[in-house]
C-alpha atoms as a PDB file:
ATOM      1  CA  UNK A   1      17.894-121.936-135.012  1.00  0.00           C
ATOM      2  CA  UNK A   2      16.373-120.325-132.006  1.00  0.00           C
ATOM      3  CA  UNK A   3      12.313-120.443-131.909  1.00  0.00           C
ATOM      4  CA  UNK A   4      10.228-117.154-130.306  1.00  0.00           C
ATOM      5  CA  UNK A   5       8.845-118.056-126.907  1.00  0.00           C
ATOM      6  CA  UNK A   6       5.077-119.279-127.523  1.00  0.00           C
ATOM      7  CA  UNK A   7       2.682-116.803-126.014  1.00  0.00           C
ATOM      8  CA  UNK A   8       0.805-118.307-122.945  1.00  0.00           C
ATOM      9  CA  UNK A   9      -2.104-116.001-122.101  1.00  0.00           C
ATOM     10  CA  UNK A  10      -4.237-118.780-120.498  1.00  0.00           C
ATOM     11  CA  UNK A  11      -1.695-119.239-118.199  1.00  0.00           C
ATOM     12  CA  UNK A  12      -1.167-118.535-114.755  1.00  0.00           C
ATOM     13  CA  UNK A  13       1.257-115.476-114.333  1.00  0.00           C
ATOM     14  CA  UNK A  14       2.416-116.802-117.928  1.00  0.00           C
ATOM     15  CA  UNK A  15       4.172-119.677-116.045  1.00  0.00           C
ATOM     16  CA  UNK A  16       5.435-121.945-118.171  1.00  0.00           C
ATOM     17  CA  UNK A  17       3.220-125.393-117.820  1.00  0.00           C
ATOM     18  CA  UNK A  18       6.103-127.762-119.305  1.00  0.00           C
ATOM     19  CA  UNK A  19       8.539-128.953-116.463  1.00  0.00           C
ATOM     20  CA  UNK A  20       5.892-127.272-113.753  1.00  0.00           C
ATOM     21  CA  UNK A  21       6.348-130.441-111.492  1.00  0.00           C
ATOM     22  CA  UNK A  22       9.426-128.714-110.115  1.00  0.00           C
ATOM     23  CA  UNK A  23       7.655-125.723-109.832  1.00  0.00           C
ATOM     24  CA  UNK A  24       5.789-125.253-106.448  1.00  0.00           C
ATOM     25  CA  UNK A  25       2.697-127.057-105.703  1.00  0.00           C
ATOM     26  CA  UNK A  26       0.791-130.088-104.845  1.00  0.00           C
ATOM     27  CA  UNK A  27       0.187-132.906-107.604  1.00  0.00           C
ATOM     28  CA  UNK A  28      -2.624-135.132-108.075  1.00  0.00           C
ATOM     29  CA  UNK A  29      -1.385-138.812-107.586  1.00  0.00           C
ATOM     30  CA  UNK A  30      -5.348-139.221-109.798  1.00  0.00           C
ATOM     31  CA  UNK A  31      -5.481-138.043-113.298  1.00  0.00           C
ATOM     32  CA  UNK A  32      -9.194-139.258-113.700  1.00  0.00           C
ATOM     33  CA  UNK A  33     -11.403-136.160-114.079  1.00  0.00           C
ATOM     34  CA  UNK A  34      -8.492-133.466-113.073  1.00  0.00           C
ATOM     35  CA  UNK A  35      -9.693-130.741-113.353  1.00  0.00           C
ATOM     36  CA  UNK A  36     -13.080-131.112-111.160  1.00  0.00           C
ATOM     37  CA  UNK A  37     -10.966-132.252-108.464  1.00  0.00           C
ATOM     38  CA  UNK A  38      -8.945-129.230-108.755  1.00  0.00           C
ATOM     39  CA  UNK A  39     -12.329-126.938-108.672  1.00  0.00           C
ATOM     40  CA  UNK A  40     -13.301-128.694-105.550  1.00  0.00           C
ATOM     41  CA  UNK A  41      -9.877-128.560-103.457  1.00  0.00           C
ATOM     42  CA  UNK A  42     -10.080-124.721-104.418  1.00  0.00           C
ATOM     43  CA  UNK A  43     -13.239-123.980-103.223  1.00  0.00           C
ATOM     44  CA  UNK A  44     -12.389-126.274 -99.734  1.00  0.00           C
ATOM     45  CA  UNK A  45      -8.747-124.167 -99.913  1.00  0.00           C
ATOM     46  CA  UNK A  46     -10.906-120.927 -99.693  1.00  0.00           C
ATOM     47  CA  UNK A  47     -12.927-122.298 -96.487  1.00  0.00           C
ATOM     48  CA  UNK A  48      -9.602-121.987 -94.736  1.00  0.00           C
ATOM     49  CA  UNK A  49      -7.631-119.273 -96.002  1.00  0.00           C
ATOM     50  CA  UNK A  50      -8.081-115.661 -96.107  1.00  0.00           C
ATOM     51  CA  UNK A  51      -8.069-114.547 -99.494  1.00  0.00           C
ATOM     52  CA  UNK A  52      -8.830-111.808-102.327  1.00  0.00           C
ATOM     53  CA  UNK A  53     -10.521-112.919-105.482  1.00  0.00           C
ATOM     54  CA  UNK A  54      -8.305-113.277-108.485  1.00  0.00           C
ATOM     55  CA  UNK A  55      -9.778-114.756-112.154  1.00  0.00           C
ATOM     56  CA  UNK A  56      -9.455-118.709-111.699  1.00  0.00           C
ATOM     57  CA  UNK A  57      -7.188-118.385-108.366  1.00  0.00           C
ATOM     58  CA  UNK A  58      -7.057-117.729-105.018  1.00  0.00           C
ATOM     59  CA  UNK A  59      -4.603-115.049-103.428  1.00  0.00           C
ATOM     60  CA  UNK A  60      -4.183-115.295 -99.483  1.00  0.00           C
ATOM     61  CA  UNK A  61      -2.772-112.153 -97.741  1.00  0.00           C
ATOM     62  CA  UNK A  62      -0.485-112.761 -94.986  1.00  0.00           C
ATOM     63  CA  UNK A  63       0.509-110.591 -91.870  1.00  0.00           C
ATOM     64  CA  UNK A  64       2.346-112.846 -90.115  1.00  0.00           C
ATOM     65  CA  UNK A  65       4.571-113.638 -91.755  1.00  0.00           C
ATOM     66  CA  UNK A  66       4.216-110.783 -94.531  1.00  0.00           C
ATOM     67  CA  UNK A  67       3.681-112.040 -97.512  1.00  0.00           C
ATOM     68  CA  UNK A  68       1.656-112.746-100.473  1.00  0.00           C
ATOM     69  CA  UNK A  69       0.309-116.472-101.817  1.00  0.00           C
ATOM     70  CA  UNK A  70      -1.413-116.971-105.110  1.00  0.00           C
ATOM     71  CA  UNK A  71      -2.629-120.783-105.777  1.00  0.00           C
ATOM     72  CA  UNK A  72      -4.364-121.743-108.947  1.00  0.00           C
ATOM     73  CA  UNK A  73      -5.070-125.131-110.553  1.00  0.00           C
ATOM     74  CA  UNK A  74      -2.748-126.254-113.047  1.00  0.00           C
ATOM     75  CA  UNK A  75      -4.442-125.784-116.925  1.00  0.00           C
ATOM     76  CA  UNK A  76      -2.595-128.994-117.635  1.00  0.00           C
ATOM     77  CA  UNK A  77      -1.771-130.881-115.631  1.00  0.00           C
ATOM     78  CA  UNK A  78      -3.470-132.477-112.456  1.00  0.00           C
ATOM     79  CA  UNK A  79      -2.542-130.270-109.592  1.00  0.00           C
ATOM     80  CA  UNK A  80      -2.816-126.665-107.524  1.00  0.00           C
ATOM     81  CA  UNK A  81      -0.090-124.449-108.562  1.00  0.00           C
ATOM     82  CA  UNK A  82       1.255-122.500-105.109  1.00  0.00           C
ATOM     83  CA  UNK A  83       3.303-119.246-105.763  1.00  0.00           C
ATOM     84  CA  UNK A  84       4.840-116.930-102.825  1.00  0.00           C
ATOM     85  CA  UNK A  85       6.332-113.960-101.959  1.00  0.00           C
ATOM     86  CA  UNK A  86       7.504-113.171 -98.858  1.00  0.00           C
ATOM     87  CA  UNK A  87       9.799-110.748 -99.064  1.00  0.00           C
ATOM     88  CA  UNK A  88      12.487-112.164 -97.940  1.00  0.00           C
ATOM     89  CA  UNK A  89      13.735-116.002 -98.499  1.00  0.00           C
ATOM     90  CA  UNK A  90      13.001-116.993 -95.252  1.00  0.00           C
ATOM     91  CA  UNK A  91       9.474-115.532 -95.382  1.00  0.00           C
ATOM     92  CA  UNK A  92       9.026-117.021 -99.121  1.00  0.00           C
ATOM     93  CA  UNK A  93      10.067-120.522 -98.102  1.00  0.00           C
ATOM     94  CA  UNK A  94       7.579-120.633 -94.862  1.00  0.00           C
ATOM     95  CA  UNK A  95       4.492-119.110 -96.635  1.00  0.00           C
ATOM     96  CA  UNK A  96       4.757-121.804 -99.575  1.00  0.00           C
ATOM     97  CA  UNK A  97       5.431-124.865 -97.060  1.00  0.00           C
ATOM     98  CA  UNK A  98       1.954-123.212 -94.737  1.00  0.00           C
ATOM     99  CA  UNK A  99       0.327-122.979 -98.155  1.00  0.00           C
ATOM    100  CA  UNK A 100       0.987-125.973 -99.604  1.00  0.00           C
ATOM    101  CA  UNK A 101       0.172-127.962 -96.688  1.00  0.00           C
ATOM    102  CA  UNK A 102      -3.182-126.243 -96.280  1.00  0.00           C
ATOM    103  CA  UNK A 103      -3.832-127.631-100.172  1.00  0.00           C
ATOM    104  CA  UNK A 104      -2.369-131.231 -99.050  1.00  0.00           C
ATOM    105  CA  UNK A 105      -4.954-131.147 -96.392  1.00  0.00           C
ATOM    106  CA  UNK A 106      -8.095-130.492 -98.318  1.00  0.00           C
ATOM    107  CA  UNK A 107      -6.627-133.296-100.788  1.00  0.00           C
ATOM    108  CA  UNK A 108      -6.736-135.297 -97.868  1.00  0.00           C
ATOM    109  CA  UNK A 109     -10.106-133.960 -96.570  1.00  0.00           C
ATOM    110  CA  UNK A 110     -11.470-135.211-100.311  1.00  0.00           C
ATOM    111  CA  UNK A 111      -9.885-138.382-100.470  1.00  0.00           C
ATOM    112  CA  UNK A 112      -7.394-137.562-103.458  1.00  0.00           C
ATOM    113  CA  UNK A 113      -4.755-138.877-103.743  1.00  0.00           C
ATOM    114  CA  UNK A 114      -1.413-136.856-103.927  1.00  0.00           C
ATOM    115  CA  UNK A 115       1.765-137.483-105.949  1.00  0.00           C
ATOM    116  CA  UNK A 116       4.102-139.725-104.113  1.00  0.00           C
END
């Protein structure tokens, strides 16, 4: 018998968490103290991104090419989440590869390792 869809508020965009590794993003290879990791890559992530404050994210604006980027630590498991929207496909696909390299950087940066 089908079940109701579990409501999710504490979730980014609702997303669903299960299965999220084939979601967009960049995963923690470290699953020792998560979640302050993720705290400090987002705070280095907004050193070198222009963004606009969203509750427990980041959003980066982007002119060139147009397009929207909202990145947000995982609730459960050990990575950055990286949404985009740019539009078109093409747009999309460049604005989550600049994105997520900019988060594989500061993991980099930090010395954390990333999900092979």
């Amino acid at each position: 018998m089908p079940k109701p869809r579990e409501k999710k508020d504490n979730h980014l965009l609702y997303a669903d968490a299960v299965a999220s590794r084939g979601k967009s993003g960049v995963w923690f290879g470290e699953r020792e103290d998560f979640k302050t990791k993720q705290t400090s890559v987002m705070d280095a992530v907004k050193e070198r991104v222009e963004w606009v404050p969203v509750e427990n994210a980041v959003m980066a604006i982007s002119l060139d090419p147009p397009g929207i980027v909202l990145m947000a630590p995982n609730p459960s498991l050990p990575g950055i989440i990286v949404l985009a929207d740019g539009a078109t496909s093409e747009n999309t696909e460049h604005l989550k590869k600049h994105y997520t390299e900019i988060v594989q950087d500061v993991l980099k940066a930090a010395d954390i390792a990333e999900e092979e």
